[in-house]
Protein backbone atom coordinates (compact mmCIF):
# COMPACT_ATOMS: atom_id res chain seq x y z
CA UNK A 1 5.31 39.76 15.52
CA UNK A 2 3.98 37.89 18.11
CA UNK A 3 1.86 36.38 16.34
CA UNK A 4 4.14 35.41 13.88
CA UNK A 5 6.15 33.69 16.47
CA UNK A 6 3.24 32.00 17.71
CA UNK A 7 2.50 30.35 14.14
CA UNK A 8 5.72 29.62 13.65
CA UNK A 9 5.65 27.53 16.70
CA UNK A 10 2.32 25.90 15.50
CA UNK A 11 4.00 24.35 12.58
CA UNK A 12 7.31 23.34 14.32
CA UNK A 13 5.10 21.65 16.98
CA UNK A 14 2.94 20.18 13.69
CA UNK A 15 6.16 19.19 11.63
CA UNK A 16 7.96 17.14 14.74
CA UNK A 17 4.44 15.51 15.30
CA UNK A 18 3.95 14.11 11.47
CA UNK A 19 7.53 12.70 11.54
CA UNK A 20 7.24 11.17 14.25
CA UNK A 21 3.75 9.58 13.24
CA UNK A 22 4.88 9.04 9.38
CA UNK A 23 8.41 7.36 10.00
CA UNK A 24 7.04 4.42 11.52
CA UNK A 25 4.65 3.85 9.01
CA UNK A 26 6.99 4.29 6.15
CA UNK A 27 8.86 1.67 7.68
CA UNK A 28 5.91 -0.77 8.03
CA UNK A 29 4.86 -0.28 4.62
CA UNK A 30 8.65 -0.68 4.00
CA UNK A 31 8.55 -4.02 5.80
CA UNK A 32 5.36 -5.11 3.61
CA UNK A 33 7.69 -5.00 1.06
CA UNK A 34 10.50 -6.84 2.17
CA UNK A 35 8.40 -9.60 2.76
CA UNK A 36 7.60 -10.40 -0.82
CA UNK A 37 11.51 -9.96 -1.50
CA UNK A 38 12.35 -12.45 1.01
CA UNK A 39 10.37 -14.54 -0.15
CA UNK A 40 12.04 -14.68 -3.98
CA UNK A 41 15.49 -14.60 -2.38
CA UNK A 42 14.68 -17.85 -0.53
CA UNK A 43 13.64 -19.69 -2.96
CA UNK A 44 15.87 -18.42 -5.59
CA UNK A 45 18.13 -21.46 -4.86
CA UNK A 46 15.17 -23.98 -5.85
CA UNK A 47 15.72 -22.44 -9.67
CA UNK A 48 14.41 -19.92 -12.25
CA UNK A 49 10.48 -21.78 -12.07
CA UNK A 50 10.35 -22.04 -8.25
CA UNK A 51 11.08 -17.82 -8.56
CA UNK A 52 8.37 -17.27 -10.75
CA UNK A 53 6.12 -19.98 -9.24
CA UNK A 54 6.15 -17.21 -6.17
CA UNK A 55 6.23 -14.21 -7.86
CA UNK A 56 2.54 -15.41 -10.19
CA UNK A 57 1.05 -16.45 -6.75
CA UNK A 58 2.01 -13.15 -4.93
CA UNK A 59 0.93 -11.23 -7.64
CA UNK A 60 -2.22 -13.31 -8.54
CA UNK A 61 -2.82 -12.67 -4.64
CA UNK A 62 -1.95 -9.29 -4.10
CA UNK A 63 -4.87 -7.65 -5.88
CA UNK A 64 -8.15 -9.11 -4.40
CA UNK A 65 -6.32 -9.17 -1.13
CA UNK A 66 -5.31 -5.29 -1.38
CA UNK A 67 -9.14 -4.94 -2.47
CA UNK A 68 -10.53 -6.55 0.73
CA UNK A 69 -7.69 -4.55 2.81
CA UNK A 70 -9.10 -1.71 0.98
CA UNK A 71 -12.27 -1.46 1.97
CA UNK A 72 -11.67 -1.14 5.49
CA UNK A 73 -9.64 2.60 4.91
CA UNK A 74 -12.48 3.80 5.90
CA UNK A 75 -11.38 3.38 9.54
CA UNK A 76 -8.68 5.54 9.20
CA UNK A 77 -11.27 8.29 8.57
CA UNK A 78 -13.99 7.16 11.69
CA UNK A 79 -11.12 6.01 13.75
CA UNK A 80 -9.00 9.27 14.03
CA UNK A 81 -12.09 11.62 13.67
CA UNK A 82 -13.29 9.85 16.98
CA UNK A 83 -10.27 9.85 18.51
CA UNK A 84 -9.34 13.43 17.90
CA UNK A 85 -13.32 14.23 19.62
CA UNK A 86 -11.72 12.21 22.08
CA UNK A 87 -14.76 9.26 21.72
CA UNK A 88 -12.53 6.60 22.63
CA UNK A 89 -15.68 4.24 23.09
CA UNK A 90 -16.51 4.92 19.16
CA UNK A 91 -12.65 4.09 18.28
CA UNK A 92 -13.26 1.03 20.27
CA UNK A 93 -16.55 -0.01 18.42
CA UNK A 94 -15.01 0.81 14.99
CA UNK A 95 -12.73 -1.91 15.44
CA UNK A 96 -15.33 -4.49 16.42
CA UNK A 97 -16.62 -3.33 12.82
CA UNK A 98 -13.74 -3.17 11.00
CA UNK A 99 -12.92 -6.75 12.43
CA UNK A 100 -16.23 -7.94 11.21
CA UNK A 101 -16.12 -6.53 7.71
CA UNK A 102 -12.74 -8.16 7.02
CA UNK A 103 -13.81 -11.87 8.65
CA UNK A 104 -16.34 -11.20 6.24
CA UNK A 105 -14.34 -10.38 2.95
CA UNK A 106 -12.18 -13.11 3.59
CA UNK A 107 -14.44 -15.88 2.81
CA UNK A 108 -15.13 -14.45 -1.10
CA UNK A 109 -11.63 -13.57 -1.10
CA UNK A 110 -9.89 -16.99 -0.34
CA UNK A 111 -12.15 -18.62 -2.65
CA UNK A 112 -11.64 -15.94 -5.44
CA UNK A 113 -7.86 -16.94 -4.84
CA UNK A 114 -8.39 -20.96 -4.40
CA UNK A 115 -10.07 -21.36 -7.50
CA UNK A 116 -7.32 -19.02 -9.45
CA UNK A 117 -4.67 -21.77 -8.62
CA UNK A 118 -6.40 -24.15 -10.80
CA UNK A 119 -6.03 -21.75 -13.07
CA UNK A 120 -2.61 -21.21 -14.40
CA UNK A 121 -2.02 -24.28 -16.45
CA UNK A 122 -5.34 -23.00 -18.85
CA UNK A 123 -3.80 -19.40 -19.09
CA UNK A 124 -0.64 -20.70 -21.22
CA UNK A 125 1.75 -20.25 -18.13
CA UNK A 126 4.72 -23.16 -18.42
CA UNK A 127 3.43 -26.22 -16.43
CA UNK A 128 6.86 -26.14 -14.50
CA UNK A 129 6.06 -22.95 -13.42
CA UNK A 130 2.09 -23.14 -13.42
CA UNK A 131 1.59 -26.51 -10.99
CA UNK A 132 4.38 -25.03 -8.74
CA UNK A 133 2.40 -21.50 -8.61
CA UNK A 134 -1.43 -23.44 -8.04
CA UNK A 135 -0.05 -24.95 -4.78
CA UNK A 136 1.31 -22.01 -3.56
CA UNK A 137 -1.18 -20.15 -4.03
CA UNK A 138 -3.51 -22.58 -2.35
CA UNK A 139 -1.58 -22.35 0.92
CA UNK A 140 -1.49 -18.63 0.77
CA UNK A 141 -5.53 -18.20 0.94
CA UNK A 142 -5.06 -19.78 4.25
CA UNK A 143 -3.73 -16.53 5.47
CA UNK A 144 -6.24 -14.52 4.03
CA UNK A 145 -8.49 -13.74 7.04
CA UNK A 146 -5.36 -12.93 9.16
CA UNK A 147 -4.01 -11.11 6.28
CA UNK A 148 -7.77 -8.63 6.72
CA UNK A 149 -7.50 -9.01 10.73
CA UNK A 150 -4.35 -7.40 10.66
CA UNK A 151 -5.36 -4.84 8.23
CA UNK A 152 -7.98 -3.81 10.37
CA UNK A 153 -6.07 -3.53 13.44
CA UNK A 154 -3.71 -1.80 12.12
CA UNK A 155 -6.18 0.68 10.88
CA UNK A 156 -7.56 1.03 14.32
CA UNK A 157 -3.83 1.42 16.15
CA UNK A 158 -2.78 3.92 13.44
CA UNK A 159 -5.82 5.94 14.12
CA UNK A 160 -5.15 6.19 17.88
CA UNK A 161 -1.64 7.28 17.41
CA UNK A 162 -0.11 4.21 18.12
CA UNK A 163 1.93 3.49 15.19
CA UNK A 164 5.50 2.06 16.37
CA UNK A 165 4.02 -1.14 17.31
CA UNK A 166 2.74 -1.83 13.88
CA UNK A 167 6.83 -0.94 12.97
CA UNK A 168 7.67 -3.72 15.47
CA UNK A 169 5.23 -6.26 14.57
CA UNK A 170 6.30 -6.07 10.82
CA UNK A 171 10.07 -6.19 12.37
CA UNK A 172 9.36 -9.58 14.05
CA UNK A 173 7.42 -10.89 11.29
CA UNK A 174 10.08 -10.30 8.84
CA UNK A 175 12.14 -12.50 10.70
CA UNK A 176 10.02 -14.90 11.42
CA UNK A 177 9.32 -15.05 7.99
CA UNK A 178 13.04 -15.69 6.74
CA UNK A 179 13.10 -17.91 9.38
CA UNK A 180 10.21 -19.95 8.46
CA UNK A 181 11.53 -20.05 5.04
CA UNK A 182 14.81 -21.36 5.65
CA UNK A 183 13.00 -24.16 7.96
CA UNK A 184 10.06 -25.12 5.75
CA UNK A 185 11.87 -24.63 1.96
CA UNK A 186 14.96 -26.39 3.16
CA UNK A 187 13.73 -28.96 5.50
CA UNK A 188 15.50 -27.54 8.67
CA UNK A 189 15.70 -28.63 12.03
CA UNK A 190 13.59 -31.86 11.52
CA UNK A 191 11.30 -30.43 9.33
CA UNK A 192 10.58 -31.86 5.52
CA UNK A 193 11.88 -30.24 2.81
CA UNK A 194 8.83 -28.80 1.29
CA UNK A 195 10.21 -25.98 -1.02
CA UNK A 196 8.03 -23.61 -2.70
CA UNK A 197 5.15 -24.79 -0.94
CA UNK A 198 7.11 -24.20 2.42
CA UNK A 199 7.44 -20.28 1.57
CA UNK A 200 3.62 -20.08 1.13
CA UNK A 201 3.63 -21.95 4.97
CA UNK A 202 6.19 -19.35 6.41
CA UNK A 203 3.94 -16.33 4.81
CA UNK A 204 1.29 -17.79 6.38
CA UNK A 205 2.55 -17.98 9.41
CA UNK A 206 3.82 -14.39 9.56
CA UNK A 207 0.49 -13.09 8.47
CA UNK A 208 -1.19 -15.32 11.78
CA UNK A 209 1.62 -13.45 13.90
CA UNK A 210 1.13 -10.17 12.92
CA UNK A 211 -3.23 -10.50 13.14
CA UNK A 212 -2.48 -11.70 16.95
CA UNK A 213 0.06 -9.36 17.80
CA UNK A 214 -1.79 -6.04 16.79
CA UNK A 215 -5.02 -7.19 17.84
CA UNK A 216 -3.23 -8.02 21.33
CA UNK A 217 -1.40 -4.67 20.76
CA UNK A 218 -5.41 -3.12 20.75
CA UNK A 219 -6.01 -4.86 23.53
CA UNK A 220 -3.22 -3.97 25.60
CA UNK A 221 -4.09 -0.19 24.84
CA UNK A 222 -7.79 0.17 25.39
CA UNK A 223 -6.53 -2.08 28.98
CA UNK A 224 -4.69 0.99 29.23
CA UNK A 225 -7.13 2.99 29.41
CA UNK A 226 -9.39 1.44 31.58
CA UNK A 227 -11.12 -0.16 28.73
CA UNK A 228 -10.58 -3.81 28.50
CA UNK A 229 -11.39 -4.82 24.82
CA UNK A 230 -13.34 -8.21 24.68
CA UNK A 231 -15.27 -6.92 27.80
CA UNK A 232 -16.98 -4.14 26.25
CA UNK A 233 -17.03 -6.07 22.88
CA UNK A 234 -19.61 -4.33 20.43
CA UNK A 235 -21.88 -6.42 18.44
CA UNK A 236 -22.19 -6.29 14.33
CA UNK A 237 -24.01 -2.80 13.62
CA UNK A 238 -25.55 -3.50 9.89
CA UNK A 239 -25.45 0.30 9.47
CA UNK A 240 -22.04 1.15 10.95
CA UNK A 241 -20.82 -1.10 8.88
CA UNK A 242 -22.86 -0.15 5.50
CA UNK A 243 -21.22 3.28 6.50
CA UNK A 244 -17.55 1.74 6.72
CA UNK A 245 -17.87 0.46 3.85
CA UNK A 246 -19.31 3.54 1.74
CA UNK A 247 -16.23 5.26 2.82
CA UNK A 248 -13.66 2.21 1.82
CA UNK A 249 -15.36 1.25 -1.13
CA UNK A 250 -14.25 4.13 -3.05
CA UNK A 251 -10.80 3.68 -1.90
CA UNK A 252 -10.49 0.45 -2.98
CA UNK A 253 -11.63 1.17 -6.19
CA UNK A 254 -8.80 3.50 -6.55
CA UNK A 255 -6.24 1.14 -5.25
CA UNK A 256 -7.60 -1.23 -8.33
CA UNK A 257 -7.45 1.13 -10.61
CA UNK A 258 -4.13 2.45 -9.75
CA UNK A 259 -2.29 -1.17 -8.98
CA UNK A 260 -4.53 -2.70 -12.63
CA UNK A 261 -2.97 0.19 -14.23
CA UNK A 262 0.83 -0.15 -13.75
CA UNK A 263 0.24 -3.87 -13.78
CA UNK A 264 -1.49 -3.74 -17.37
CA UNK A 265 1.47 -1.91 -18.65
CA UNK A 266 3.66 -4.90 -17.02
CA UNK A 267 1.63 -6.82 -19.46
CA UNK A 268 2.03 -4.75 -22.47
CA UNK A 269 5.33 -4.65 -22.21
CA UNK A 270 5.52 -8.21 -22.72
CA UNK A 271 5.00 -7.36 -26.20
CA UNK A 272 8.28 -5.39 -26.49
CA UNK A 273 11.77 -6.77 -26.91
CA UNK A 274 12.90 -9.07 -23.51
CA UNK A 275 15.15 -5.83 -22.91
CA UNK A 276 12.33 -3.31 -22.79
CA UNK A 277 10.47 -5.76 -20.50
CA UNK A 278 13.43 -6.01 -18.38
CA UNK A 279 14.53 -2.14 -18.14
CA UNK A 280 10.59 -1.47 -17.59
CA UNK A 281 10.66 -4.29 -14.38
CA UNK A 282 14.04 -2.20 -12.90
CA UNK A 283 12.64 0.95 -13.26
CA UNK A 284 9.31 -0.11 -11.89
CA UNK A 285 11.04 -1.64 -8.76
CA UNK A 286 12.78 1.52 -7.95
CA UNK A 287 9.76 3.83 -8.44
CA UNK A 288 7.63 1.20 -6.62
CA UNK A 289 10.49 1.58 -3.69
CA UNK A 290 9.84 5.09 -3.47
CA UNK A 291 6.70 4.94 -3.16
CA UNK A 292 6.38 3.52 0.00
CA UNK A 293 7.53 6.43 1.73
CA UNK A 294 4.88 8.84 0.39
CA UNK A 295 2.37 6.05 0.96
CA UNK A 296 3.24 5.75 4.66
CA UNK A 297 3.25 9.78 4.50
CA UNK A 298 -0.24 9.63 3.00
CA UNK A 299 -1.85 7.43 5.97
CA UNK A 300 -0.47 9.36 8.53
CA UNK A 301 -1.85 12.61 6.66
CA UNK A 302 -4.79 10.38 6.65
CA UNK A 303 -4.75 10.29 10.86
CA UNK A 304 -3.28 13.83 11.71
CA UNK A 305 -6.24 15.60 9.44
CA UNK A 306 -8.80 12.70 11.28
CA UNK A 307 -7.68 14.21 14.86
CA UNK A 308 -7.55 17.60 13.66
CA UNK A 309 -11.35 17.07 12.29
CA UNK A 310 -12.57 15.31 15.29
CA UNK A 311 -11.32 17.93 17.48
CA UNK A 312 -13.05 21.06 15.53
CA UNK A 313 -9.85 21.90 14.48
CA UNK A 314 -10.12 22.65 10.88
CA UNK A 315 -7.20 25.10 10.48
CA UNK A 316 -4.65 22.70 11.94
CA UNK A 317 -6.26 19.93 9.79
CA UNK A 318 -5.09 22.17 6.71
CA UNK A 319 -1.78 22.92 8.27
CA UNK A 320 -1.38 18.65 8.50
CA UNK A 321 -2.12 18.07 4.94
CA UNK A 322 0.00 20.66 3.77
CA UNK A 323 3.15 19.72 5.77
CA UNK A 324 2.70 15.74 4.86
CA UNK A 325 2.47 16.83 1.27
CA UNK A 326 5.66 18.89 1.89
CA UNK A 327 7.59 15.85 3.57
CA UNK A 328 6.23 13.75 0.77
CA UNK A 329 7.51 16.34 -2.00
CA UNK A 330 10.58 16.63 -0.38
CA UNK A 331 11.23 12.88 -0.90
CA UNK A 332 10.14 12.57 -3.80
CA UNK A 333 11.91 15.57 -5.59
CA UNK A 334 15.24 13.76 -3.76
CA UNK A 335 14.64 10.58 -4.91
CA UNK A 336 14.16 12.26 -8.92
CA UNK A 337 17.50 13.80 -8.26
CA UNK A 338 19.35 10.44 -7.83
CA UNK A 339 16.88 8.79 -10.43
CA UNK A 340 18.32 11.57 -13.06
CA UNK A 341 21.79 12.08 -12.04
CA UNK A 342 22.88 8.47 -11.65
CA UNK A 343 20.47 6.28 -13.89
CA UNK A 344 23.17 3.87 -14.92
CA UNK A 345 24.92 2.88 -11.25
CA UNK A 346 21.26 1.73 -10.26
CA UNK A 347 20.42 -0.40 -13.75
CA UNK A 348 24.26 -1.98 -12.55
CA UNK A 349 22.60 -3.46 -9.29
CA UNK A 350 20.29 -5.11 -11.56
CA UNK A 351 22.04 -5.90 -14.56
CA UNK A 352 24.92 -5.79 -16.88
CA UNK A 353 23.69 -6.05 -20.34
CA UNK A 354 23.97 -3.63 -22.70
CA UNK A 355 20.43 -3.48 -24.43
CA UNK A 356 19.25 -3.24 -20.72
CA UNK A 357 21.69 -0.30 -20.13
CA UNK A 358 20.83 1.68 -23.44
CA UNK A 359 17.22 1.68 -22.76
CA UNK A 360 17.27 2.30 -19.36
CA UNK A 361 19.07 5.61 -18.29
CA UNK A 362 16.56 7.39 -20.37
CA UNK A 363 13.55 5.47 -18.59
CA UNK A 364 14.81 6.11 -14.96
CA UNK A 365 15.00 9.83 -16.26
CA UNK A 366 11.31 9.23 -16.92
CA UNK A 367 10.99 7.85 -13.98
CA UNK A 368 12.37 11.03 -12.34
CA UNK A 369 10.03 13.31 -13.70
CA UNK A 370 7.06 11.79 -12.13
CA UNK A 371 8.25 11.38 -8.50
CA UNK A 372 6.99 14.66 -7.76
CA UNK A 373 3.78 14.19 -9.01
CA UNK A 374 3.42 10.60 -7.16
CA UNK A 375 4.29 11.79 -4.07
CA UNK A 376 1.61 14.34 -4.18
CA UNK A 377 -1.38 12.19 -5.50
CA UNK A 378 -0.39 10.01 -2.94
CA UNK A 379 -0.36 12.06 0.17
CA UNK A 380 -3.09 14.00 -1.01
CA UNK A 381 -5.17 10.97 -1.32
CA UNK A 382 -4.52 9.80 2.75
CA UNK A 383 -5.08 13.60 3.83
CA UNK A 384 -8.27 13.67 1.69
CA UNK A 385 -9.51 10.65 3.43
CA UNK A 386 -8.48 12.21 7.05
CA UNK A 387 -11.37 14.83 5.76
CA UNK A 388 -13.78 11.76 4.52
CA UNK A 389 -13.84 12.22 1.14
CA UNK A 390 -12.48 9.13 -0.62
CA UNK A 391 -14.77 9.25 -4.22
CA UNK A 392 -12.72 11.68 -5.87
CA UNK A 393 -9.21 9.77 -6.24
CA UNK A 394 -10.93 6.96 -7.02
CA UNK A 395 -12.32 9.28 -10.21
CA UNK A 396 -9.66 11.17 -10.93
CA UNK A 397 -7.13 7.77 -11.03
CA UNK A 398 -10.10 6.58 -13.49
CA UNK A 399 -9.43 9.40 -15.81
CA UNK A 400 -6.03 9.79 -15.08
CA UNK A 401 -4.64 6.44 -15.76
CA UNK A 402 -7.74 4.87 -17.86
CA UNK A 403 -8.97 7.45 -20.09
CA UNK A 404 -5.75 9.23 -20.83
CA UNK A 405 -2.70 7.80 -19.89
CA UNK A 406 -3.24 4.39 -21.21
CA UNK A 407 -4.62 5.07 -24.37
CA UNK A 408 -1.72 7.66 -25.05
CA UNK A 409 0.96 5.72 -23.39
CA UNK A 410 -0.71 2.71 -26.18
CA UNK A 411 -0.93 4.68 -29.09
CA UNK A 412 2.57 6.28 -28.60
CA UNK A 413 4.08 2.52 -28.33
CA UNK A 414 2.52 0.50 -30.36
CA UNK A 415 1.14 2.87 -33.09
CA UNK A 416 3.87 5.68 -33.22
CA UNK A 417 6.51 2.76 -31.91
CA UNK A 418 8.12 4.87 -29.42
CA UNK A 419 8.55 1.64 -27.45
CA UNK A 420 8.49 1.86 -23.67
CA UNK A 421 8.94 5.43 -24.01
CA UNK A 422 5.72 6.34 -25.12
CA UNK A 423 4.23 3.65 -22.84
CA UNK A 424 5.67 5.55 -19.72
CA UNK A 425 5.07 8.76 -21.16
CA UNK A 426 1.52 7.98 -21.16
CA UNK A 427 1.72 7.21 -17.52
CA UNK A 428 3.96 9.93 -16.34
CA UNK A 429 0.94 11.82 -17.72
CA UNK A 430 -1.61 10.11 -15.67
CA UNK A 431 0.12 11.00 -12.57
CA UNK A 432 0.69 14.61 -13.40
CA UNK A 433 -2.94 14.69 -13.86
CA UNK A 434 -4.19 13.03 -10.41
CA UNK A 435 -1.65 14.88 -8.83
CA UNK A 436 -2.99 18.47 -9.54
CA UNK A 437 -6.50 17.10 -9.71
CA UNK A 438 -5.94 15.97 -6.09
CA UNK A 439 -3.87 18.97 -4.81
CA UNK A 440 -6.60 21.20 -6.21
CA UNK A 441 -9.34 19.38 -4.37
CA UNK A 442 -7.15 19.28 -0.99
CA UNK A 443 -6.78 23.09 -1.14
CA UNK A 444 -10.86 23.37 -1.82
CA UNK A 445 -12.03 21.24 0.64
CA UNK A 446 -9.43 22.12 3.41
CA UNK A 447 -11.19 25.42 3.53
CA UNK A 448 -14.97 24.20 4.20
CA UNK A 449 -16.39 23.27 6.95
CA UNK A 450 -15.42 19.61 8.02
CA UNK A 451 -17.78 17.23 8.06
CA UNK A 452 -17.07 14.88 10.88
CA UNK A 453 -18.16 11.00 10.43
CA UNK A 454 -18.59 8.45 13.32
CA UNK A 455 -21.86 7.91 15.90
């Protein structure tokens, strides 16, 4: 009984700790979000090729730039394993690493992006949307390294626990983002009128405030401790980083094949009526929505397991991954409920037409069947990589999405013309797969001993 008492204590004390690391998160990743909405709000008033002028560059960005941000995951393993051994001097040196691997993406990456906004007019994208999108795009690659900066310090700060500052950063860069919008699109307070290009200026400068803020935010804490961060500065380690980058590699690669997934079958349904494309964009933006709260889930499963590990804690690491695949679960099945019971009040938000509204209750329903099994391949994924292993979601969303759920999802909607139906049938599979492909691995490999990563 006692000890019955005691365990049930154990996961109380567990339970109150992941909230109150995932919550912020969720809203930062939340915020992330927003900032790509405000951004098409603002300029919606410029006209229907100023909106898609920002939503090509955004998108054309967002893939090499989630790459680069990719590869330094790994710190969220090395970071939290160190910190939960209580090696605060390793936590410190992984994010003179982490800050050197991403000053050194961003140089392939902004050129990657600058030449792809020369681009557009040769891809047969309207030249009043396509000269527009190149100069936008432009801009934006001047925010790349602070883009990477801030992705590595807020690696580093979510791996020593100290997550509500990334919440307020994101907070004040939201604003300073609509801010800069209304200033730089509009021509505000003695500024030109510079429109499109003036939202790529106010992105930029959020992304510059939110590099110096958690890197000052880094410094402020290891002051904190005694610790003063550009006084103890570590140099580049050619190895360290060769080993940050074995472990974020792989988790890039599944954040490629994952986002190039869902954003090929954007593109193939292009080929359907302007309805199906439509109804497929809605119900895409709400499952995209909640996604972000078993994604922030899934990086702080990705910390909690870390300490757990560092500390020689293995059973508690277990306990960690389960609960933050319960939370996520929990969400998720919620979220399915409202997707299924009240599919037509959310197309209404969107839209009132009634092709829209015929195809789309039964594609939110589809929708709802696959929260579940997003939520867990998501937070499965983050408490895998608390444990260092980061290779096998990066396979299984191979297989998953790119072996079967594509080539189903196409022959079921172009060959046996189910339409969008079969296209998201194909990837509700994909997920179901990865999902008990993950879960199965997490319940393996909680159960071995941990192999700890760091000095």
């Amino acid at each position: 009984m006692a000890r019955e008492v005691v365990a049930n204590a154990e996961w109380k004390r567990e339970l109150r700790a992941m909230i109150a690391l995932a919550v912020p998160v969720v809203l930062s990743e939340l915020g992330w979000m927003a900032q790509g909405v405000v951004d098409t709000i603002m300029v919606g008033k410029l006209g229907p090729a100023s909106i898609g002028a920002v939503a090509i560059g955004n998108a054309v960005c967002y893939t090499p730039s989630i790459a680069a941000i990719g590869l330094v995951l790994g710190l969220d393993t090395l970071v939290s394993q160190a910190y939960g051994r209580r090696d605060h001097d390793a936590c410190h040196h992984w994010l003179a690493q982490g800050i050197y691997l991403a000053s050194i993406l961003s140089l392939p990456v902004t050129l990657i992006l600058f030449a792809a906004s020369y681009a557009f007019t040769h891809v047969g994208i309207d030249p009043v949307v396509a000269a527009p999108a190149g100069g936008y795009l432009r801009i934006l690659c001047l925010g790349t390294l602070p883009l990477l900066l801030y992705g590595a310090a807020r690696r580093y700060l979510q791996g020593v626990g100290q997550v509500r500052v990334v919440t307020v950063t994101f907070i004040v860069a939201n604003l300073l983002n609509w801010a800069g919008n209304w200033i730089f699109i509009y021509g505000k307070l003695g500024m030109p009128a510079l429109g499109v290009n003036g939202s790529a200026w106010s992105t930029v400068v959020a992304r510059i405030s939110m590099a110096v803020a958690l890197i000052g935010f880094a410094w402020r804490y290891e002051r904190s401790r005694g610790h003063p961060l550009f006084l103890h500065w570590a140099r580049p380690s050619l190895l360290k980083i060769k080993q940050l980058v074995r472990l974020g590699a792989p988790a890039a690669g599944q954040i490629i094949l994952e986002v190039g997934a869902w954003n090929l079958g954007t593109f193939s349904a292009g080929w359907l009526t302007p309805a199906a494309l439509a109804t497929h964009q809605i119900a895409l933006n709400y499952a995209a929505l909640t996604y972000m709260v078993p994604l922030g889930v899934s990086a702080a499963a990705a910390v909690s397991v870390g300490h757990a590990i560092g500390a020689g804690d293995p059973a508690r690491a277990r306990r960690a991954g389960w609960l933050a695949m319960g939370l996520g679960t929990a969400f998720m099945l919620s979220a399915g409920i409202v997707f299924f019971v009240a599919p037509r009040p959310l197309l209404e938000l969107y839209t009132h037409d009634a092709d829209v509204l015929a195809v789309g209750s039964r594609l939110l329903w589809l929708a709802a069947a696959f929260q579940i099994f997003d939520g867990i391949q998501t937070v499965s994924t983050g408490a895998l990589r608390g444990l260092g292993e980061t290779r096998v979601p990066m396979v299984a969303n191979l297989v998953g999405y790119w072996v079967l759920g594509l080539p189903l999802g196409f022959f079921l909607c172009f060959v046996l013309h189910w339409g969008i139906y079969g296209l998201w049938i194909g990837l509700t599979l994909a997920l179901i797969v990865i999902s008990l492909t993950l879960i199965r691995r997490w319940n393996r490999d909680s159960l071995r001993p941990a192999v700890v990563h760091g000095d």
